[in-house]
Protein backbone atom coordinates (compact mmCIF):
# COMPACT_ATOMS: atom_id res chain seq x y z
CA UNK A 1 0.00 0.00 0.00
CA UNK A 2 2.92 2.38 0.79
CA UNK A 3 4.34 2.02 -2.47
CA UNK A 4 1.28 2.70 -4.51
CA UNK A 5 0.61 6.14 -2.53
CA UNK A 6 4.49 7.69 -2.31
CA UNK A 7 5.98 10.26 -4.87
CA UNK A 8 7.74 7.89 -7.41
CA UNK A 9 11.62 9.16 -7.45
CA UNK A 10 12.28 8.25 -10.98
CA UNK A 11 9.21 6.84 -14.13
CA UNK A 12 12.11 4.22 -14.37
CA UNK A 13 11.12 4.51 -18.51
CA UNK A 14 13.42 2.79 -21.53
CA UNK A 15 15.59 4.74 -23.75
CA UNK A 16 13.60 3.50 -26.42
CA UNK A 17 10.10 5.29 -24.89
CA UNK A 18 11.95 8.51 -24.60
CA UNK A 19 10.82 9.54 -28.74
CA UNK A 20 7.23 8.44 -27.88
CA UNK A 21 6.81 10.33 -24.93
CA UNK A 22 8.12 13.52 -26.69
CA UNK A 23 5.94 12.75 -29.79
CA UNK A 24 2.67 12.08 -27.25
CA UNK A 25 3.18 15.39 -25.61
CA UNK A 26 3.10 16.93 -28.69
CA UNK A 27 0.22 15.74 -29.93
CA UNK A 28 -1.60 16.40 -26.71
CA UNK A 29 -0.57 19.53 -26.40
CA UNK A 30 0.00 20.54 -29.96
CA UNK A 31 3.16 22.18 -29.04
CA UNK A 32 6.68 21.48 -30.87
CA UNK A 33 9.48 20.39 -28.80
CA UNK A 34 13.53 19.61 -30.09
CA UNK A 35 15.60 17.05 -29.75
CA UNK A 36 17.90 19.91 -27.75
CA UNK A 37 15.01 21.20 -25.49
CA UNK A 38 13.82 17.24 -24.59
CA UNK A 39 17.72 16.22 -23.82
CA UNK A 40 17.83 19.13 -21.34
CA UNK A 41 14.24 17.78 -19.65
CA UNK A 42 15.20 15.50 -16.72
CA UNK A 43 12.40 15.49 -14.40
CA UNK A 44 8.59 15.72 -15.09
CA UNK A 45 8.28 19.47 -13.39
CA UNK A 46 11.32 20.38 -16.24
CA UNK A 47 9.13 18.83 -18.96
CA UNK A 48 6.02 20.69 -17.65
CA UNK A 49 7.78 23.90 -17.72
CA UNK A 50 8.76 23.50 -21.79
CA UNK A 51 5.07 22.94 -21.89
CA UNK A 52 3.86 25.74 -20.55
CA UNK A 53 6.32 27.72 -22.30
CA UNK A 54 4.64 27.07 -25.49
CA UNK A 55 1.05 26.80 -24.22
CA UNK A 56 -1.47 29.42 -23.57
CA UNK A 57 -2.50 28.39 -19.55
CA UNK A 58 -3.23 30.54 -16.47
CA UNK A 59 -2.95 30.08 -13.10
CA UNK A 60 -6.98 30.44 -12.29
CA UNK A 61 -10.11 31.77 -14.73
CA UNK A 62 -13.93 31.92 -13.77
CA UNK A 63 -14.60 31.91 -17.54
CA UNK A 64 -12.52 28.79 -19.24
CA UNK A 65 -14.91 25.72 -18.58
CA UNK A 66 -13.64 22.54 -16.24
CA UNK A 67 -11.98 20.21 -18.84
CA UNK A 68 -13.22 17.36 -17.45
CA UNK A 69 -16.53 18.81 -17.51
CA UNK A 70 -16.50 19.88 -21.01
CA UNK A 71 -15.29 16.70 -22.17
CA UNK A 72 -18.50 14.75 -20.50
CA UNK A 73 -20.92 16.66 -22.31
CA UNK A 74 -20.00 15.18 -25.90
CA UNK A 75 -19.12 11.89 -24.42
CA UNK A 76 -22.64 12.02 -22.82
CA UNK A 77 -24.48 13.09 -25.65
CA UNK A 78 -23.09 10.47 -27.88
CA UNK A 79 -24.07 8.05 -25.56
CA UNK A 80 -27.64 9.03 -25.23
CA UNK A 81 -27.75 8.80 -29.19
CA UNK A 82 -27.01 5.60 -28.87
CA UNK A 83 -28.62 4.43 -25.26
CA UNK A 84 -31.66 6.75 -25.36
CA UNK A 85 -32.71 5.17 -21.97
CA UNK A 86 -29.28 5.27 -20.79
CA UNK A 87 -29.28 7.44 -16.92
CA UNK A 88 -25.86 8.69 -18.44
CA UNK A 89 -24.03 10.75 -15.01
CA UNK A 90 -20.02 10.64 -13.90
CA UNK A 91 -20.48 7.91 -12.15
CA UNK A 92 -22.54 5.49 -14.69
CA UNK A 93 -20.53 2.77 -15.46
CA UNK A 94 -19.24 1.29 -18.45
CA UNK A 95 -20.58 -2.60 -17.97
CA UNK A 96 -24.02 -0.86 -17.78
CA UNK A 97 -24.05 -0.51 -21.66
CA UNK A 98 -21.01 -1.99 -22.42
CA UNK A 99 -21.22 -5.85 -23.01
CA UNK A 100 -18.79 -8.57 -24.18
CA UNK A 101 -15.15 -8.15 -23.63
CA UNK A 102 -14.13 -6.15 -27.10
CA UNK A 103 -14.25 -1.71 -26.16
CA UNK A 104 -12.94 -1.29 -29.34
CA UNK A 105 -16.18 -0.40 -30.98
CA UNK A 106 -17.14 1.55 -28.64
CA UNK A 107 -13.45 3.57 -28.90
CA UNK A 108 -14.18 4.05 -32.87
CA UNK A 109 -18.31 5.08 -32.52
CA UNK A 110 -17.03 7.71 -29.66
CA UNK A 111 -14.37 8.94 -31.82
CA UNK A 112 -16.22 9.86 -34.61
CA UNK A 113 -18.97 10.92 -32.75
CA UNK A 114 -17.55 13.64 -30.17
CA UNK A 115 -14.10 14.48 -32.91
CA UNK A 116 -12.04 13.58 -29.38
CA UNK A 117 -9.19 11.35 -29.28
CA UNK A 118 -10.85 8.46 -27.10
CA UNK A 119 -8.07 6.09 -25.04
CA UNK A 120 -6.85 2.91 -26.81
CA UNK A 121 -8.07 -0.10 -25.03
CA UNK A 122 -5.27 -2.35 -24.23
CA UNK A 123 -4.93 -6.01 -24.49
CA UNK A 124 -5.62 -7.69 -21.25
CA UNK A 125 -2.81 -10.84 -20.28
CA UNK A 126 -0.88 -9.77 -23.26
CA UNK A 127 1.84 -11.28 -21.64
CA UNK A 128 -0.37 -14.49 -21.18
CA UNK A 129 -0.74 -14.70 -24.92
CA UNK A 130 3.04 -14.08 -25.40
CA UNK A 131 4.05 -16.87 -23.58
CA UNK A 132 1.83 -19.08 -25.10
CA UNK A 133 3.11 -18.26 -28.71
CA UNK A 134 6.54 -18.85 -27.25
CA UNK A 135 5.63 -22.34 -25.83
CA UNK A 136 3.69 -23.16 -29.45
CA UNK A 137 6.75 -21.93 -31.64
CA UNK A 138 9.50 -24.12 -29.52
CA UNK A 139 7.29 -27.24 -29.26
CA UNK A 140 6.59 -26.52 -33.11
CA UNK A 141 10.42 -26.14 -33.90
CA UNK A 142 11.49 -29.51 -31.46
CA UNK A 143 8.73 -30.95 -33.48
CA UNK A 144 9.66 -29.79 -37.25
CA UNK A 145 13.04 -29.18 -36.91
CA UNK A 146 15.39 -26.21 -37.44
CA UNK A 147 15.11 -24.72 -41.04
CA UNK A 148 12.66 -23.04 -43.52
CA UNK A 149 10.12 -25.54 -42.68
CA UNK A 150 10.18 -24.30 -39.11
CA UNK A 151 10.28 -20.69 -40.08
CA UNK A 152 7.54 -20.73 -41.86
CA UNK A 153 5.57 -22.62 -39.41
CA UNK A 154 6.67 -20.16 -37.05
CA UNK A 155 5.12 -17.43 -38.72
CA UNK A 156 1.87 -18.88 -39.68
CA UNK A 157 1.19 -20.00 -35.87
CA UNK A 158 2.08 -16.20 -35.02
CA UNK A 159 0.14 -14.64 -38.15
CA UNK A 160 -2.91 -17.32 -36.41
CA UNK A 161 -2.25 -16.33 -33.09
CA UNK A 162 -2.65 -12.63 -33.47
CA UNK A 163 -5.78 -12.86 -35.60
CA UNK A 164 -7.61 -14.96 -32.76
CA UNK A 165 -6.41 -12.68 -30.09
CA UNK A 166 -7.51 -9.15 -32.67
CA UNK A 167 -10.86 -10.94 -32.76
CA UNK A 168 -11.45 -13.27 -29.51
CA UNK A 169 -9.04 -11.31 -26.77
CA UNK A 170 -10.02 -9.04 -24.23
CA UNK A 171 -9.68 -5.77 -25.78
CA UNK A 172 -10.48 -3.08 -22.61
CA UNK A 173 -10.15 0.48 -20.69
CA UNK A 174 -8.01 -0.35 -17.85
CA UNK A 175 -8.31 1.84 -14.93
CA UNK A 176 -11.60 3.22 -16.61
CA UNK A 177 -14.91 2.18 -14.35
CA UNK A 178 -17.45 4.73 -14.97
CA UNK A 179 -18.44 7.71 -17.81
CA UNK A 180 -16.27 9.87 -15.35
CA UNK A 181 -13.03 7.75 -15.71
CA UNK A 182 -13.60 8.09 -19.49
CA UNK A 183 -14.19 11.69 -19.55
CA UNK A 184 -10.89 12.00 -17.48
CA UNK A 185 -8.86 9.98 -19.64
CA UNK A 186 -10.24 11.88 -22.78
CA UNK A 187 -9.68 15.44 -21.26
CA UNK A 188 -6.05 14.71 -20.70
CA UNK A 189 -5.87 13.71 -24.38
CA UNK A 190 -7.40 16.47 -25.44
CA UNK A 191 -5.77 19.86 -24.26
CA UNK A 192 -4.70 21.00 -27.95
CA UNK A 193 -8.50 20.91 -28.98
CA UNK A 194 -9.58 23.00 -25.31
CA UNK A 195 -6.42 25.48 -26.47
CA UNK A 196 -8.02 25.98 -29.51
CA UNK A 197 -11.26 26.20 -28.79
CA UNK A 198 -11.09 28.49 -25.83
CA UNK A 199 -7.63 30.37 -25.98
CA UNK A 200 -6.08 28.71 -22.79
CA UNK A 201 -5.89 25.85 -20.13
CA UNK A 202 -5.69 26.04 -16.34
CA UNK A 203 -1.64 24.87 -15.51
CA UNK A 204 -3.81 22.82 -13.01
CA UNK A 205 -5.41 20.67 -16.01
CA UNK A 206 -2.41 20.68 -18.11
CA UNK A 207 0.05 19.10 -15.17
CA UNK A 208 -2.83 16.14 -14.58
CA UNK A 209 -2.68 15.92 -18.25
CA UNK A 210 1.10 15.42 -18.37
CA UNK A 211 0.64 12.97 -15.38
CA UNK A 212 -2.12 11.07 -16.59
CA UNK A 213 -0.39 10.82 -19.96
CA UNK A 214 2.75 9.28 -18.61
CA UNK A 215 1.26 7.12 -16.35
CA UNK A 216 0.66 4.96 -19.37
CA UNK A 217 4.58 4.85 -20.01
CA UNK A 218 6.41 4.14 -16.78
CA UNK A 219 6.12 0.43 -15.43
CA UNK A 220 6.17 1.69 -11.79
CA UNK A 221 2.56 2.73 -10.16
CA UNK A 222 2.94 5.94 -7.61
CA UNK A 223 2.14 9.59 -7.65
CA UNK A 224 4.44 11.47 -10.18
CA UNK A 225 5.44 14.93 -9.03
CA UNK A 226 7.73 17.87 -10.16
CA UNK A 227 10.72 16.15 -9.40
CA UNK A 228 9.71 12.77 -10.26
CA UNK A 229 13.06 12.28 -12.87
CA UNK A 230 12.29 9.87 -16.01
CA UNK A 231 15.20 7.65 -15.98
CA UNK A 232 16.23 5.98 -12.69
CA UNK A 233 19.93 7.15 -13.24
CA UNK A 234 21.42 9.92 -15.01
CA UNK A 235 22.19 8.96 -18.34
């Protein structure tokens, strides 16, 4: 429990994530950042302040709407379009009108429907399914042989594999419960389009943005603060 609550010291990311995490802040907050200004970024507060270097935020405003709050409204009316009966508040949750095991549809018809980027659901036991090609493929190769034969077999078993799991696996929101989750998740995906649409962004909402955003890239769990550094040792 102690680990889950403290201020993580470092997102303990790859090397390799370092491109993807400058390329996702971008496109969040449709802001340009070098190679030069993300090599000097070392903790998440330094990365924050490039941000709102380039970004229109304030400190406080009685007249920019709660991003949260503006994102539920499409999410909510798109909803109702298609749940008419649907009681459709923050805390509704998604098994109410979500069945099966596949949100992918659900991703695409909110997409289209509100113009928001909606969160990707993930694969759930990915590494389940991983393991299981890896058992197939050696059993297959002890079986066949080393050579072409094998090779090929190889591939077809993992060009059969992924098609069952695209169509039977368990494709879901993780950490999203309720309409409220989702509307979270989408605001922080979202800040270019609030930007645009009404001038500015509260540095309040665009530091949860940043957090919730890389959240989905460090393998640790724990709250990230200002001096939360990305790599566990200098590099």
């Amino acid at each position: 429990m102690q680990e889950t609550v403290a201020l993580l010291g470092a997102l303990d990311i790859d090397d390799e994530d370092a491109v993807p995490i400058v390329e996702a802040v971008e496109q969040v907050f449709g802001v340009t950042i070098s190679d030069l200004e993300a090599e000097t970024c070392e903790t998440v507060g330094g990365l924050f302040a490039l941000v709102c270097a380039k970004l229109p935020t304030v400190d406080r405003s009685d007249h920019l709407p709660c991003l949260t709050a503006a994102t539920f409204r499409p999410i909510r009316r798109a909803l109702l379009a298609r749940c008419p009966d649907l009681d459709v508040r923050p805390d509704t949750r998604l098994v109410s009108f979500i069945k099966g095991h596949d949100h992918r549809e659900w991703r695409t018809y909110l997409a289209s429907e509100t113009g928001l980027s909606i969160p990707q659901p993930v694969l759930r036991g990915f590494f389940v399914y991983v393991l299981g090609f890896a058992t197939m493929a050696w059993c297959l190769i002890q079986f066949v042989g080393y050579g072409f034969a094998s090779f090929f077999a190889v591939c077809l078993l993992g060009w059969l594999i992924s098609k069952m799991v695209s169509r039977y696996g368990r494709w879901i929101w993780e950490d999203i419960v309720t309409v409220g989750d989702l509307a979270r998740k989408t605001a922080a995906l979202n800040v270019a389009q609030a930007v645009k649409k009404h001038g500015a962004v509260r540095k309040g909402e665009a530091w949860q943005a940043l957090v919730t955003l890389l959240q989905g890239f460090s393998p640790r769990t724990g709250n990230i603060g200002p001096e939360t550094r990305f790599f566990a040792r200098r590099r």
